[in-house]
Protein backbone atom coordinates (compact mmCIF):
# COMPACT_ATOMS: atom_id res chain seq x y z
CA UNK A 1 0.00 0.00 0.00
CA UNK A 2 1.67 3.50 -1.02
CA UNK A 3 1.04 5.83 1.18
CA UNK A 4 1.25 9.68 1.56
CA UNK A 5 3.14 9.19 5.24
CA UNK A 6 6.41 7.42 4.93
CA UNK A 7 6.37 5.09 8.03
CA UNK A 8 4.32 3.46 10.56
CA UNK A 9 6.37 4.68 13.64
CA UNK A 10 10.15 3.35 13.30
CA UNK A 11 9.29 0.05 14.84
CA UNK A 12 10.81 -2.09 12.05
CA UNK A 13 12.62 -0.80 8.42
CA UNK A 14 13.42 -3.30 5.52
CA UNK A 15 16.27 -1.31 3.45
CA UNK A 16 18.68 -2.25 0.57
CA UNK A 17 21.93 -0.95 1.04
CA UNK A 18 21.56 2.06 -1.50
CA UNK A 19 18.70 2.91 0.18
CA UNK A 20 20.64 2.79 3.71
CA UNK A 21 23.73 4.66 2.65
CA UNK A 22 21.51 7.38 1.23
CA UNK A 23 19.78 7.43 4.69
CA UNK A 24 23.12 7.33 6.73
CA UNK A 25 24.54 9.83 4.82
CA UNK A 26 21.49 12.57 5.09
CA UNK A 27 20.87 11.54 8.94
CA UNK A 28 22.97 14.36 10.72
CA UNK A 29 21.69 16.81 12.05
CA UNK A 30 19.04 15.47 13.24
CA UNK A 31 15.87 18.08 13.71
CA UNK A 32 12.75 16.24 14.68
CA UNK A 33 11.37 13.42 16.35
CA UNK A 34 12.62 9.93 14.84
CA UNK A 35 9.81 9.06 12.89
CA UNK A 36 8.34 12.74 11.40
CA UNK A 37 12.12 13.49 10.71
CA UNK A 38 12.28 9.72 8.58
CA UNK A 39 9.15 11.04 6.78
CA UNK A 40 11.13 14.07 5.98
CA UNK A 41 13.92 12.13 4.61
CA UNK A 42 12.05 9.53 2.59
CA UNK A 43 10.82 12.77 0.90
CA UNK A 44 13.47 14.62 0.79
CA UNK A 45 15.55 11.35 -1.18
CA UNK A 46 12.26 10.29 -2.92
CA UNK A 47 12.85 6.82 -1.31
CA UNK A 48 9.83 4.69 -2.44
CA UNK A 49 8.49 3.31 0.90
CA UNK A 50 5.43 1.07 1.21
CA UNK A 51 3.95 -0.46 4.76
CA UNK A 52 1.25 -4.09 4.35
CA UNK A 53 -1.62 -4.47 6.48
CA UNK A 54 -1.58 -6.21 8.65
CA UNK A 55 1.54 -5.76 10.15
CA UNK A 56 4.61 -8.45 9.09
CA UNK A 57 5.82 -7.99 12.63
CA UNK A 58 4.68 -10.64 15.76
CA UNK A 59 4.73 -9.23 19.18
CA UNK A 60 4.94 -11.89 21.52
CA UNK A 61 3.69 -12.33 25.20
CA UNK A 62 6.62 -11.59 27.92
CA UNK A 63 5.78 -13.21 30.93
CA UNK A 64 8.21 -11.55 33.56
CA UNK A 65 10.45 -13.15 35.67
CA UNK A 66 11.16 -10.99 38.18
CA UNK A 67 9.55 -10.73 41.62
């Protein structure tokens, strides 16, 4: 699904390496929070970026072991 936003939060990024060198080299300075400032980038680069539905991503129960 294309989208007019450029991320779903930054909970999980699938990148080829063109697309991360082009992101490591554009990251500094940082001026926003994490994932508005991605947005920005993915524009800013016109970096294709596409999100499914549902999620690809499992969360799974933690059962906590401390007392």
């Amino acid at each position: 699904m294309k989208s007019i936003l450029s991320n779903l939060t930054l909970s999980f990024y699938l990148l080829n390496l063109g697309c991360a060198k082009k992101l490591y080299d554009n990251y500094i300075p940082f001026n926003n929070a994490p994932d508005w400032y991605m947005n920005d980038l993915f524009r800013k680069l016109n970096i294709k970026c596409f999100w499914s539905e549902p999620s690809v991503v499992k969360v799974w129960e933690h059962i906590s072991t401390a007392i």
